[in-house]
Every structure is written in C-alpha cells, then in structure tokens.
C-alpha atoms as a PDB file:
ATOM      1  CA  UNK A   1      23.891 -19.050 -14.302  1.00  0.00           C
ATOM      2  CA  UNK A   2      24.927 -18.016 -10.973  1.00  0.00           C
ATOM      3  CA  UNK A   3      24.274 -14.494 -12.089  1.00  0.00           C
ATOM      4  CA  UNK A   4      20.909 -14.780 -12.540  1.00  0.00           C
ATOM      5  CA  UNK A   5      19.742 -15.397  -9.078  1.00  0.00           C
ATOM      6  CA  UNK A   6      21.850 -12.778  -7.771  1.00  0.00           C
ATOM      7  CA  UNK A   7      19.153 -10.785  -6.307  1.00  0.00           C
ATOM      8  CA  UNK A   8      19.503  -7.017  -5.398  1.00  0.00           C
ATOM      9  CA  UNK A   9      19.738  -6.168  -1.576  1.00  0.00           C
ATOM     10  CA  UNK A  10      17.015  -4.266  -1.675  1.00  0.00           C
ATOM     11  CA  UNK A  11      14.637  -6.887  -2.933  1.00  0.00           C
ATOM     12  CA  UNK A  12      16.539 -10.196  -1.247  1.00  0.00           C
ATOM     13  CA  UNK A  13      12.887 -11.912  -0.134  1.00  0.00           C
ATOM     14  CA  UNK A  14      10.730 -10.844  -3.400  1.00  0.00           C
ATOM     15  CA  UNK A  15       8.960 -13.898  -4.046  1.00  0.00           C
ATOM     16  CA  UNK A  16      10.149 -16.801  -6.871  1.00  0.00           C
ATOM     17  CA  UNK A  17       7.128 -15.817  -9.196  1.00  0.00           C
ATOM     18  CA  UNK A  18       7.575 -12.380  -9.083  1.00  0.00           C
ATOM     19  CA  UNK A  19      11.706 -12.515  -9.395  1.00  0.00           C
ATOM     20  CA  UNK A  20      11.290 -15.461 -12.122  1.00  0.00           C
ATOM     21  CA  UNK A  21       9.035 -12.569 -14.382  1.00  0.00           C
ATOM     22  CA  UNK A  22      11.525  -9.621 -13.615  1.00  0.00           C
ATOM     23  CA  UNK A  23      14.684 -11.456 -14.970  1.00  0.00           C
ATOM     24  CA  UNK A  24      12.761 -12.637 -18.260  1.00  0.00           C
ATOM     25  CA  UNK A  25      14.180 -10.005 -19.986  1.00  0.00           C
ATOM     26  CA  UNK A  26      17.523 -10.687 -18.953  1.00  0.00           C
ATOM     27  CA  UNK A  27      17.283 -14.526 -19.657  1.00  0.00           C
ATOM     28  CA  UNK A  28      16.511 -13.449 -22.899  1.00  0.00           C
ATOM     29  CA  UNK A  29      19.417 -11.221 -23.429  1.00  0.00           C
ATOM     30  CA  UNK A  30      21.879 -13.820 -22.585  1.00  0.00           C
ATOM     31  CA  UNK A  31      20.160 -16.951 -24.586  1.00  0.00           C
ATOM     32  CA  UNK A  32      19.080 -18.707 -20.850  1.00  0.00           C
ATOM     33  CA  UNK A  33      16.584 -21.193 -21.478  1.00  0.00           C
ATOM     34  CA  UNK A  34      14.805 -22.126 -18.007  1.00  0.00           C
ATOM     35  CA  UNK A  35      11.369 -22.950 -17.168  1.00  0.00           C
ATOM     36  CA  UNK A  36       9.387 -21.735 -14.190  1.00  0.00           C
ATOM     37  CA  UNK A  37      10.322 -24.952 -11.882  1.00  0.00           C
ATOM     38  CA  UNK A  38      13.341 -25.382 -12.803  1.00  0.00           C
ATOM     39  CA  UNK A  39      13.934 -21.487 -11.778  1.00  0.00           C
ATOM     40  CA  UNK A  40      12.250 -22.651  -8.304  1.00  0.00           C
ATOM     41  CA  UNK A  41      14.608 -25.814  -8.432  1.00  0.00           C
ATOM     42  CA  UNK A  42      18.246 -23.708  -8.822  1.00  0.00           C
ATOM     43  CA  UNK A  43      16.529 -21.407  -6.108  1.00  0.00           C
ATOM     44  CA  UNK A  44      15.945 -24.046  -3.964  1.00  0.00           C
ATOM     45  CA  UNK A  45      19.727 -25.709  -4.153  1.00  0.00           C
ATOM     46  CA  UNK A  46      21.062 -22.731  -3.576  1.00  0.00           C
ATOM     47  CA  UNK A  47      19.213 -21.744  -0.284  1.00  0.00           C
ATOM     48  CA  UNK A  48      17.157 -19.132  -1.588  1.00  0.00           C
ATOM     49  CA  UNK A  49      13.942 -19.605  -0.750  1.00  0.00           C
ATOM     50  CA  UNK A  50      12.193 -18.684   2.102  1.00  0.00           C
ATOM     51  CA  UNK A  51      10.869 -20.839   5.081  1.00  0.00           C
ATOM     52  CA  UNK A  52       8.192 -19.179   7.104  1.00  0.00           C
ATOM     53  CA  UNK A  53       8.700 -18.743  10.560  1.00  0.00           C
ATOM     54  CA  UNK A  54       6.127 -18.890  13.689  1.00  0.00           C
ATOM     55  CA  UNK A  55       6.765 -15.933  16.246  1.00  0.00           C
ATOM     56  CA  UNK A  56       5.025 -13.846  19.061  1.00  0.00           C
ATOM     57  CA  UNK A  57       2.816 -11.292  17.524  1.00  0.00           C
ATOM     58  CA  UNK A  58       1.450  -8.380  19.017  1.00  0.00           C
ATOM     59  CA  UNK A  59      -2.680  -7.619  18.724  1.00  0.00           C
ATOM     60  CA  UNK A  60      -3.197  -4.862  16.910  1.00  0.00           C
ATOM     61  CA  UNK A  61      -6.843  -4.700  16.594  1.00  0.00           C
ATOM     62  CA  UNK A  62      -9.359  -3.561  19.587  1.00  0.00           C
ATOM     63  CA  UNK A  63     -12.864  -3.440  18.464  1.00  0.00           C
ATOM     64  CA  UNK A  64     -14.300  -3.438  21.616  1.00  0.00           C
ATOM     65  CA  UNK A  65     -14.653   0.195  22.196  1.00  0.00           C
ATOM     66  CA  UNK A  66     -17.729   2.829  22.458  1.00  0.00           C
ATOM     67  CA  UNK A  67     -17.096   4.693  19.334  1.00  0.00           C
ATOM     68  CA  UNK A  68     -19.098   4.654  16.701  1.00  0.00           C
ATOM     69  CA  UNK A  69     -18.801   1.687  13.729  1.00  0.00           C
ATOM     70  CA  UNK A  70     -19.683   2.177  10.546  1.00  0.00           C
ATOM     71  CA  UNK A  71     -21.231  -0.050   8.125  1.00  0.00           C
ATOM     72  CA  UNK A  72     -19.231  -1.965   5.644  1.00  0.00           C
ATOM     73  CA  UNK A  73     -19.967   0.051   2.179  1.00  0.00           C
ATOM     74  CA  UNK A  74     -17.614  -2.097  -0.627  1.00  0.00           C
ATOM     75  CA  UNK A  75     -18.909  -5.013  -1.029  1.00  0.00           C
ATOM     76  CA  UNK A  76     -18.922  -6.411  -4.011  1.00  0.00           C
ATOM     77  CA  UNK A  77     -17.592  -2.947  -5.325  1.00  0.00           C
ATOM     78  CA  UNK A  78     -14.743  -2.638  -7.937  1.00  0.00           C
ATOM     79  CA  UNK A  79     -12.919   0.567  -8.148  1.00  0.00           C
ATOM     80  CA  UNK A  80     -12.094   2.100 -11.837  1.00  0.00           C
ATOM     81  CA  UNK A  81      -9.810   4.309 -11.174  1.00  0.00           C
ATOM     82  CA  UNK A  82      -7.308   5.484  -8.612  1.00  0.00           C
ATOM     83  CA  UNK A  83      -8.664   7.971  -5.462  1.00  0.00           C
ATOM     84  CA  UNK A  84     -12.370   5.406  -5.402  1.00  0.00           C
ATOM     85  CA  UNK A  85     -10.782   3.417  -3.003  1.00  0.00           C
ATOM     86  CA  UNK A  86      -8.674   2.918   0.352  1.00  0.00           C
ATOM     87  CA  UNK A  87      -7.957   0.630   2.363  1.00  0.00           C
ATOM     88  CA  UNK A  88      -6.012   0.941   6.084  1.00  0.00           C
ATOM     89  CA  UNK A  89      -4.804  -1.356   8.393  1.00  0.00           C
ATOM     90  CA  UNK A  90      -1.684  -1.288  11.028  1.00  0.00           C
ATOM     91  CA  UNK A  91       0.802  -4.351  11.179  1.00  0.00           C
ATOM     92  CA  UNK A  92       3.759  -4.564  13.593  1.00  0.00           C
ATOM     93  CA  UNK A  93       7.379  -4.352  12.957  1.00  0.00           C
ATOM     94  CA  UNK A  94      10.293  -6.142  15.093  1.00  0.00           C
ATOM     95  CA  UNK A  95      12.372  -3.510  16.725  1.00  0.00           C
ATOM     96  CA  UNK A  96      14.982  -4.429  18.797  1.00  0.00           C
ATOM     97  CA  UNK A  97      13.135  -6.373  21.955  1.00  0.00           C
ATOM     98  CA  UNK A  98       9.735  -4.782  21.130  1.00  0.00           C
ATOM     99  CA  UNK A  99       7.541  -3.757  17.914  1.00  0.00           C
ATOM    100  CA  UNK A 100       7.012  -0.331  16.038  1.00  0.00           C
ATOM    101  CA  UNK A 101       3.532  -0.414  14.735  1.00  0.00           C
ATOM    102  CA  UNK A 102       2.968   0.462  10.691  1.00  0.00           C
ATOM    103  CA  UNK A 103      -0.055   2.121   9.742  1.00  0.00           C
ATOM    104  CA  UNK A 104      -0.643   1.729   5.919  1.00  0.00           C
ATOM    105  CA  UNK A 105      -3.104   3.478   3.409  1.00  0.00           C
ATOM    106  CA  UNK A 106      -3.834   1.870   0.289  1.00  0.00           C
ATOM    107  CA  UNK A 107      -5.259   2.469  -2.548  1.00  0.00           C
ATOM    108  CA  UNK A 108      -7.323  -0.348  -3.768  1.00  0.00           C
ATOM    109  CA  UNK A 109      -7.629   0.254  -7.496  1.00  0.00           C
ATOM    110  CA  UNK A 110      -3.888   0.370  -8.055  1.00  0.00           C
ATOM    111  CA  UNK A 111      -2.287  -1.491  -4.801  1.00  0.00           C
ATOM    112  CA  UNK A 112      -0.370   1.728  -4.244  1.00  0.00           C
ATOM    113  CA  UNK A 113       0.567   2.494  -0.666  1.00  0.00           C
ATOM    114  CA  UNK A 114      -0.369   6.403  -0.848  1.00  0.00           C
ATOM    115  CA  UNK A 115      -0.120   6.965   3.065  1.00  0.00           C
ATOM    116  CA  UNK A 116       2.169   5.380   5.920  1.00  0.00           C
ATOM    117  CA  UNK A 117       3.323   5.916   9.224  1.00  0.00           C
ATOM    118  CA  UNK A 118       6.061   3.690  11.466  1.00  0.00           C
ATOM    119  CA  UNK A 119       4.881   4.375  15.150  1.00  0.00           C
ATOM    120  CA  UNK A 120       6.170   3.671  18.467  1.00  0.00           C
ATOM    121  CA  UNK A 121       3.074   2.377  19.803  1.00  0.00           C
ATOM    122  CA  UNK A 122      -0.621   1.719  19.019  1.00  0.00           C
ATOM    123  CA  UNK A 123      -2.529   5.192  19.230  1.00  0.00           C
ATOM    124  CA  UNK A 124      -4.370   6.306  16.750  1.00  0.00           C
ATOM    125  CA  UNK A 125      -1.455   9.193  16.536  1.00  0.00           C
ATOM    126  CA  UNK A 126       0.459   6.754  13.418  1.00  0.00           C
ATOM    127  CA  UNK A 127      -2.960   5.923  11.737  1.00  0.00           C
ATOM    128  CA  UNK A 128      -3.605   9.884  11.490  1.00  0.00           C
ATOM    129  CA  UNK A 129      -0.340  10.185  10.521  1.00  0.00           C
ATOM    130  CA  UNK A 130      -0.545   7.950   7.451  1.00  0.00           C
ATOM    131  CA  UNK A 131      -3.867   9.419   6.325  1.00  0.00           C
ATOM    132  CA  UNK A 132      -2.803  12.518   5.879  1.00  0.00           C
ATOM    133  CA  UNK A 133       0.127  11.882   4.115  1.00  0.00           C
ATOM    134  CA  UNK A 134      -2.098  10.065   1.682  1.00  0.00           C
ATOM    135  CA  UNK A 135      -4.854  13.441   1.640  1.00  0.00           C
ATOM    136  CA  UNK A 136      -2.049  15.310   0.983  1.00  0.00           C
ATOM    137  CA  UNK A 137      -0.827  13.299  -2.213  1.00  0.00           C
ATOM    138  CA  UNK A 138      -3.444  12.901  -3.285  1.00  0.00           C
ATOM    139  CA  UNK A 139      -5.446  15.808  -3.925  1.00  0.00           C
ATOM    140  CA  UNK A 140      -7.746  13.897  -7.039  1.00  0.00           C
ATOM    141  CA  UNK A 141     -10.350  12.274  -4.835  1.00  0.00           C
ATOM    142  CA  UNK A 142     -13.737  11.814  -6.269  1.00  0.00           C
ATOM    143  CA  UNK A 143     -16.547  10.404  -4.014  1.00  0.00           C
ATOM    144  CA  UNK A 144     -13.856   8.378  -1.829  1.00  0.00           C
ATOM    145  CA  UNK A 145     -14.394   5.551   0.337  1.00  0.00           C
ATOM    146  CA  UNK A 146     -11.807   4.550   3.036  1.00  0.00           C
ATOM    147  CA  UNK A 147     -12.360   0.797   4.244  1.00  0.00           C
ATOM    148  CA  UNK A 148     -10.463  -0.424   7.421  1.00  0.00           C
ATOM    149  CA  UNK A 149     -11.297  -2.844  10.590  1.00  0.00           C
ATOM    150  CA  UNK A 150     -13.165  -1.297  13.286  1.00  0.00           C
ATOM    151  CA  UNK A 151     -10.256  -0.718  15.476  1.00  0.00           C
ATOM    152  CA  UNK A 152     -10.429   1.853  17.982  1.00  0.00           C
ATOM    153  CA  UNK A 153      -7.626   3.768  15.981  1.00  0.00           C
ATOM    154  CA  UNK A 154     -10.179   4.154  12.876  1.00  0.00           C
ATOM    155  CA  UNK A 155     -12.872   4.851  15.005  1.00  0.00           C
ATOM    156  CA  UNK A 156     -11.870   7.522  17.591  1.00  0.00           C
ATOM    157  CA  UNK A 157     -12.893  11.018  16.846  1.00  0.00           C
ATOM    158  CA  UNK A 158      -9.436  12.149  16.224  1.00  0.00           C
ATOM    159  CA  UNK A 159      -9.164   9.497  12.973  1.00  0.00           C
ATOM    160  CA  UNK A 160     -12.624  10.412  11.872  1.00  0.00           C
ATOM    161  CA  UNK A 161     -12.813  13.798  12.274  1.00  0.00           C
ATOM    162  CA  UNK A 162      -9.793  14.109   9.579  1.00  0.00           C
ATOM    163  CA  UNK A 163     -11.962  12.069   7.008  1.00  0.00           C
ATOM    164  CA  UNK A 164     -15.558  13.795   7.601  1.00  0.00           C
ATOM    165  CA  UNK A 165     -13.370  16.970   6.725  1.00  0.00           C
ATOM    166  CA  UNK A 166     -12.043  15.830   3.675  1.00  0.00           C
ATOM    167  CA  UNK A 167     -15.542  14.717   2.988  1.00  0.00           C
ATOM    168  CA  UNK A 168     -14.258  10.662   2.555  1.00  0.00           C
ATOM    169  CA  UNK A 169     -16.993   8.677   2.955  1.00  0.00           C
ATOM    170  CA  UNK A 170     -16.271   5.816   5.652  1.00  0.00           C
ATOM    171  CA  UNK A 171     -16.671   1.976   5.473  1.00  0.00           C
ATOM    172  CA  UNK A 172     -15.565  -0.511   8.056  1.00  0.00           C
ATOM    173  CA  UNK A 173     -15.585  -4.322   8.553  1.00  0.00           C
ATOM    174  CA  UNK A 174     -18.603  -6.082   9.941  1.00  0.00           C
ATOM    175  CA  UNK A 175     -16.764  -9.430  11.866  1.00  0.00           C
ATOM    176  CA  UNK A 176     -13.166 -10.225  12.285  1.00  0.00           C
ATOM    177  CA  UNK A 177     -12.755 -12.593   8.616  1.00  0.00           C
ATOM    178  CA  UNK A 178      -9.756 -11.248   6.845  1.00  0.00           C
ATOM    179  CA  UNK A 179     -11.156 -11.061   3.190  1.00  0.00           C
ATOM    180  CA  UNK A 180     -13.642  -8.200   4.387  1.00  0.00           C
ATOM    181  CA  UNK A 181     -10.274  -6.167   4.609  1.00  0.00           C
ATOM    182  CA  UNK A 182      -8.200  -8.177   2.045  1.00  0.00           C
ATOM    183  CA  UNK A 183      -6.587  -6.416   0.226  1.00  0.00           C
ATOM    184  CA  UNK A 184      -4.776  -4.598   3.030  1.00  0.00           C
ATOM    185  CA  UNK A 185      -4.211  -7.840   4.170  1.00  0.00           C
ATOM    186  CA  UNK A 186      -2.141  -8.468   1.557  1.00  0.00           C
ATOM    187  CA  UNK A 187      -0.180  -5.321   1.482  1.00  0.00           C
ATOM    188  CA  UNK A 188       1.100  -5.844   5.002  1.00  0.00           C
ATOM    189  CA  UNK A 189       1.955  -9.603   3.922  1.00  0.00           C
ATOM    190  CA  UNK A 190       3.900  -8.673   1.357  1.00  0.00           C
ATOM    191  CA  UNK A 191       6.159  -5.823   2.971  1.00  0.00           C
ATOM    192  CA  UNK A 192       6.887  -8.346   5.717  1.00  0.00           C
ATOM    193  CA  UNK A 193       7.446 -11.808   4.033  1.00  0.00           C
ATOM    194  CA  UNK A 194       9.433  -9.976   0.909  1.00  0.00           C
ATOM    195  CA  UNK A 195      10.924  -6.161   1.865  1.00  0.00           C
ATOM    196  CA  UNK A 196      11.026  -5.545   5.259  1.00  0.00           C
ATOM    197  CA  UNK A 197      13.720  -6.865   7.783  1.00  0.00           C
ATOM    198  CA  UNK A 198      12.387  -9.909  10.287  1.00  0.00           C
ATOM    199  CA  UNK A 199      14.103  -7.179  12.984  1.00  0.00           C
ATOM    200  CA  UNK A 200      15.503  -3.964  13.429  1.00  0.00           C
ATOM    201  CA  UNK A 201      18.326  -2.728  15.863  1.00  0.00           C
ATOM    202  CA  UNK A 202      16.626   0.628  16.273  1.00  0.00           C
ATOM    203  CA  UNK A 203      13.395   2.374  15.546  1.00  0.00           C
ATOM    204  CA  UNK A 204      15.442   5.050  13.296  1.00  0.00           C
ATOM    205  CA  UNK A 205      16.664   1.710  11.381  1.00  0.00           C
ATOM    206  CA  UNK A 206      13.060   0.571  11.229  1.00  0.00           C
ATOM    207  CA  UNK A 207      12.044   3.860   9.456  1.00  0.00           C
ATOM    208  CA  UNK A 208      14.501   3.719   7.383  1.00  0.00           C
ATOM    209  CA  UNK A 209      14.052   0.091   6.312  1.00  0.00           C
ATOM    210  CA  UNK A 210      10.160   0.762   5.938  1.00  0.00           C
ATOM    211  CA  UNK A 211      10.655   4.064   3.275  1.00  0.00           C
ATOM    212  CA  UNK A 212      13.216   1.942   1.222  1.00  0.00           C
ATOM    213  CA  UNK A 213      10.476  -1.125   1.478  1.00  0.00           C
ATOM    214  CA  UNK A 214       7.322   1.049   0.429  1.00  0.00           C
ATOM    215  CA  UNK A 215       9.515   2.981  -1.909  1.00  0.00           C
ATOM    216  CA  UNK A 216      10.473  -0.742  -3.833  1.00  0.00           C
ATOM    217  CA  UNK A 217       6.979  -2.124  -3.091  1.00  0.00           C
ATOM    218  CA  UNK A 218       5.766   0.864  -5.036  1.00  0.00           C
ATOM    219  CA  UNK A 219       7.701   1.453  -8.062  1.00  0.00           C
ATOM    220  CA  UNK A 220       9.471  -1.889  -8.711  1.00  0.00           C
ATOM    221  CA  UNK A 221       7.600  -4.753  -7.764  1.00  0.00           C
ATOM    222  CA  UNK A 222       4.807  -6.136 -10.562  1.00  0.00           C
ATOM    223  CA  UNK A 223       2.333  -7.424  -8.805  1.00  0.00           C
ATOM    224  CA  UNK A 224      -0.440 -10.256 -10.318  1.00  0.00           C
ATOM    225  CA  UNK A 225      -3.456  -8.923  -9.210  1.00  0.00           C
ATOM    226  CA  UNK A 226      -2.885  -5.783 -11.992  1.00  0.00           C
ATOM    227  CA  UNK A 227      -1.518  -7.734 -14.711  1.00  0.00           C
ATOM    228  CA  UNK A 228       2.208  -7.774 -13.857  1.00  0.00           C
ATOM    229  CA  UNK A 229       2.331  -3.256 -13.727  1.00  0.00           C
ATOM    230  CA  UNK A 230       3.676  -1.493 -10.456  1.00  0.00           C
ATOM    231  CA  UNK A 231       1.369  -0.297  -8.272  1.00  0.00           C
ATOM    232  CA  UNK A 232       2.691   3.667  -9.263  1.00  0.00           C
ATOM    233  CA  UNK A 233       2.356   2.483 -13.248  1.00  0.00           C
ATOM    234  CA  UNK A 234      -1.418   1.556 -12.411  1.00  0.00           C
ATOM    235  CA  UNK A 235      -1.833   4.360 -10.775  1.00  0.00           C
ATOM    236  CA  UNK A 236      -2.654   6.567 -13.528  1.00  0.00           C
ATOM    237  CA  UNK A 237      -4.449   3.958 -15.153  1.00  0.00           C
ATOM    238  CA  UNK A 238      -8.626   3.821 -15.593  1.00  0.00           C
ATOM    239  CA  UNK A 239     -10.834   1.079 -16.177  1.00  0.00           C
ATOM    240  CA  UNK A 240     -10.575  -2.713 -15.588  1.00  0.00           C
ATOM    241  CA  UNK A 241      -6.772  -3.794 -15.117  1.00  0.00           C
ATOM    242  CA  UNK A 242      -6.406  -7.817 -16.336  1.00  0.00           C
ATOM    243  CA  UNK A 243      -5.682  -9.620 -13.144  1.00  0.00           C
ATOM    244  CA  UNK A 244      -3.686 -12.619 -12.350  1.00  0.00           C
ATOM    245  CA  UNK A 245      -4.782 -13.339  -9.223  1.00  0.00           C
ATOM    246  CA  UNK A 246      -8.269 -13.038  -6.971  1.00  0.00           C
ATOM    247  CA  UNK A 247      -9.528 -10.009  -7.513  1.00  0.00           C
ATOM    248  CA  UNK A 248     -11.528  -9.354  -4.168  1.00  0.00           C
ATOM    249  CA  UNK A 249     -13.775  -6.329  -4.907  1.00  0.00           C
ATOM    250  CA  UNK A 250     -15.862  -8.064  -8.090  1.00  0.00           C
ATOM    251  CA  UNK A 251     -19.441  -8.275  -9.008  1.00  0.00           C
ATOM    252  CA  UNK A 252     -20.767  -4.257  -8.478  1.00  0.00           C
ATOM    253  CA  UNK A 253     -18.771  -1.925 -10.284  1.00  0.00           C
ATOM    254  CA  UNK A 254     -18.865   1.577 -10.145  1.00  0.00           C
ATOM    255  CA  UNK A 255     -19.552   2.536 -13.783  1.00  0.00           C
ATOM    256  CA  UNK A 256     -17.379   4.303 -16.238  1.00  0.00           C
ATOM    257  CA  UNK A 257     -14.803   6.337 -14.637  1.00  0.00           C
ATOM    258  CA  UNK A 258     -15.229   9.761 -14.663  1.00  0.00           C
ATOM    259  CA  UNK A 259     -11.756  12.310 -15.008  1.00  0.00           C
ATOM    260  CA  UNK A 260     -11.729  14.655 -11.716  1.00  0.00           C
END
C-alpha cells in the first residue's frame, strides 16, 4: 500500500482528488480496493496532505492609472473551441528574500497556459513577454478576446499596442471581485498550492521550477472543470467539454464552432 501514495517529485502537492483519479488505473492493476476517504484517510496518517499557510504577499494589481480601461466583453460567454478565449493575470513567486512576478496567459476553453513569463519585477515588460509567447503558438486565432484585470500592465500602450496588432479584441474587469477574472484565478492557485515551490534560492531556480510546473500543469494534470482531460488533450477539442466543477463562462455561448 505504501506504494501507492508514493507521489512523483514533480507532482508532490497535486491535490487528493486529482492524485486519488490518476492512480485508479494502477489500483486496478494490483487488485487495491479503496474508496475516496479512505484514500484521504491513509493520506492523512501519513502526513501528506497539505496545510495552508498565511504569508506576506506582494500587490500585484494597480488600477489606478490614466490609461485607458476597457469594458468587460465575456460575460456570460462560453468559448467552443480553443484560440476564443484568454485570460491573463500576474501572481508572485518567493525568491530568495523577495518575489519574481509570473505573468500567465490562458486559454479559457481548454485551461491551457499558452503564454508565460517569470519576471524580476512588476512592469508590464513580463506581461508582454507572456503574450507573445502565446501569439506566437498560437497562430489559429479566430475573433479572439483577451480578458484580464485592469492593471496598469494590461493597460499601458506597450501591452495594448501588441494586441490591437494582432487584431485581439480586448476585455477587462469592471470592480476588483475575483470571479470576473476566475478562471485565471484559478490557474495561479493551482501552480502555487500544487507545482510550484513555497520558495526559491535563486531567480534561475525559480525559472526553472516554473517551466517544469507549467510543463506538468499542462500535459499531466486532469483537471474537473473539462471532464478529467489535460488542458493540452482539450486543446484540440471543439464544442461543450462535460465539466465537473463550476463552469464560470455559462449562459451566452458563442454558437457552433467554426474550423480556422
């Protein structure tokens, strides 16, 4: 039994629910019989689950700028497809006696993280970074919307300027509630309660702990809110994915998807 909650370095915080459907198949294999809280019970007596911890956290979000704000354009909207939808935000990583800062690019239809950027500090430099790395992979882009806060990184003319050229339309937050920007919400909580390090030694560690995270995140953890796939496996997917979990863009959909 002790062999079953052996969990790989690179996923040692991947949460109970998640772990509990990724070793079915071995359970299986070896005639294990054991129920979802009992799995949580032999977790627990062995130490591995996870206490949350309070800390200092930097602010990462200045809205109180003079650039222009844009109106919030998804709501109630579901994507269909992959390149419909993104979603940015920035989170903070613990490096050494400071923070790095993470800017993040996802794609909303398939919870893939298609642009990122670890950053030294909080110009927009790390945000532009990340989008572009997500233009660039993403060439199939059909009538795009990219959603974030209204942070001066998303709205300076530097961040914008890339988008109005690749002819993305632009949506932003209206107030400061977290489900108007959920989803990348819930991206950042995941890398940092499950894959990423609570600290790094070095900012060259921290880059290398955040590709290996994203790179996991990506292709190996199944995630509830598209029916148990990886974000990369739904990300050749169209149409309405079953989801386990709140779905947060509901009630408008786009319409049948239409191949780019």
């Amino acid at each position: 039994m002790q062999e079953v909650i052996q969990i790989r370095q690179s996923q040692k915080r991947i949460g109970g629910r998640k772990l509990f459907f990724m070793l079915q198949e071995f359970l299986q294999l070896h005639n294990i019989a054991i129920g979802r809280d009992s799995f949580f019970d032999l977790l627990r007596r062995q130490g591995l689950l996870i206490r949350k911890s309070r800390r200092h956290i930097p602010v990462t979000t200045w809205s109180n700028h003079w650039f222009r704000k844009y109106p919030n354009r998804i709501k109630d909207f579901t994507p269909l497809r992959a390149g419909r939808l993104w979603v940015s935000d920035i989170t903070y990583v613990h490096v050494s006696n400071g923070f790095a800062y993470l800017s993040l690019v996802t794609d909303a239809y398939s919870r893939k993280i298609v642009g990122y950027c670890l950053y030294k500090n909080l110009s927009a430099d790390g945000c532009v970074a990340a989008l572009k790395m997500a233009l660039k992979n993403n060439p199939q882009r059909e009538r795009l919307i990219h959603h974030s806060d209204r942070g001066v990184q998303y709205c300076c003319s530097d961040y914008v300027s890339v988008l109005e050229k690749a002819s993305v339309r632009i949506s932003m937050t209206q107030n400061g509630d977290p489900l108007e920007n959920a989803i990348a919400e819930r991206v950042n909580g995941i890398l940092k309660s499950e894959l990423l390090q609570s600290s790094y030694s070095s900012f060259k560690e921290a880059v290398e702990g955040v590709n290996h995270a994203i790179t996991v995140y990506n292709h190996e953890r199944p995630h509830t809110s598209i029916n148990m796939l990886t974000p990369a496996q739904a990300h050749h997917l169209e149409g309405g994915i079953k989801r386990l979990w709140k779905n947060y863009y509901h009630q408008r959909k786009e319409g049948p998807a239409v191949k780019a």
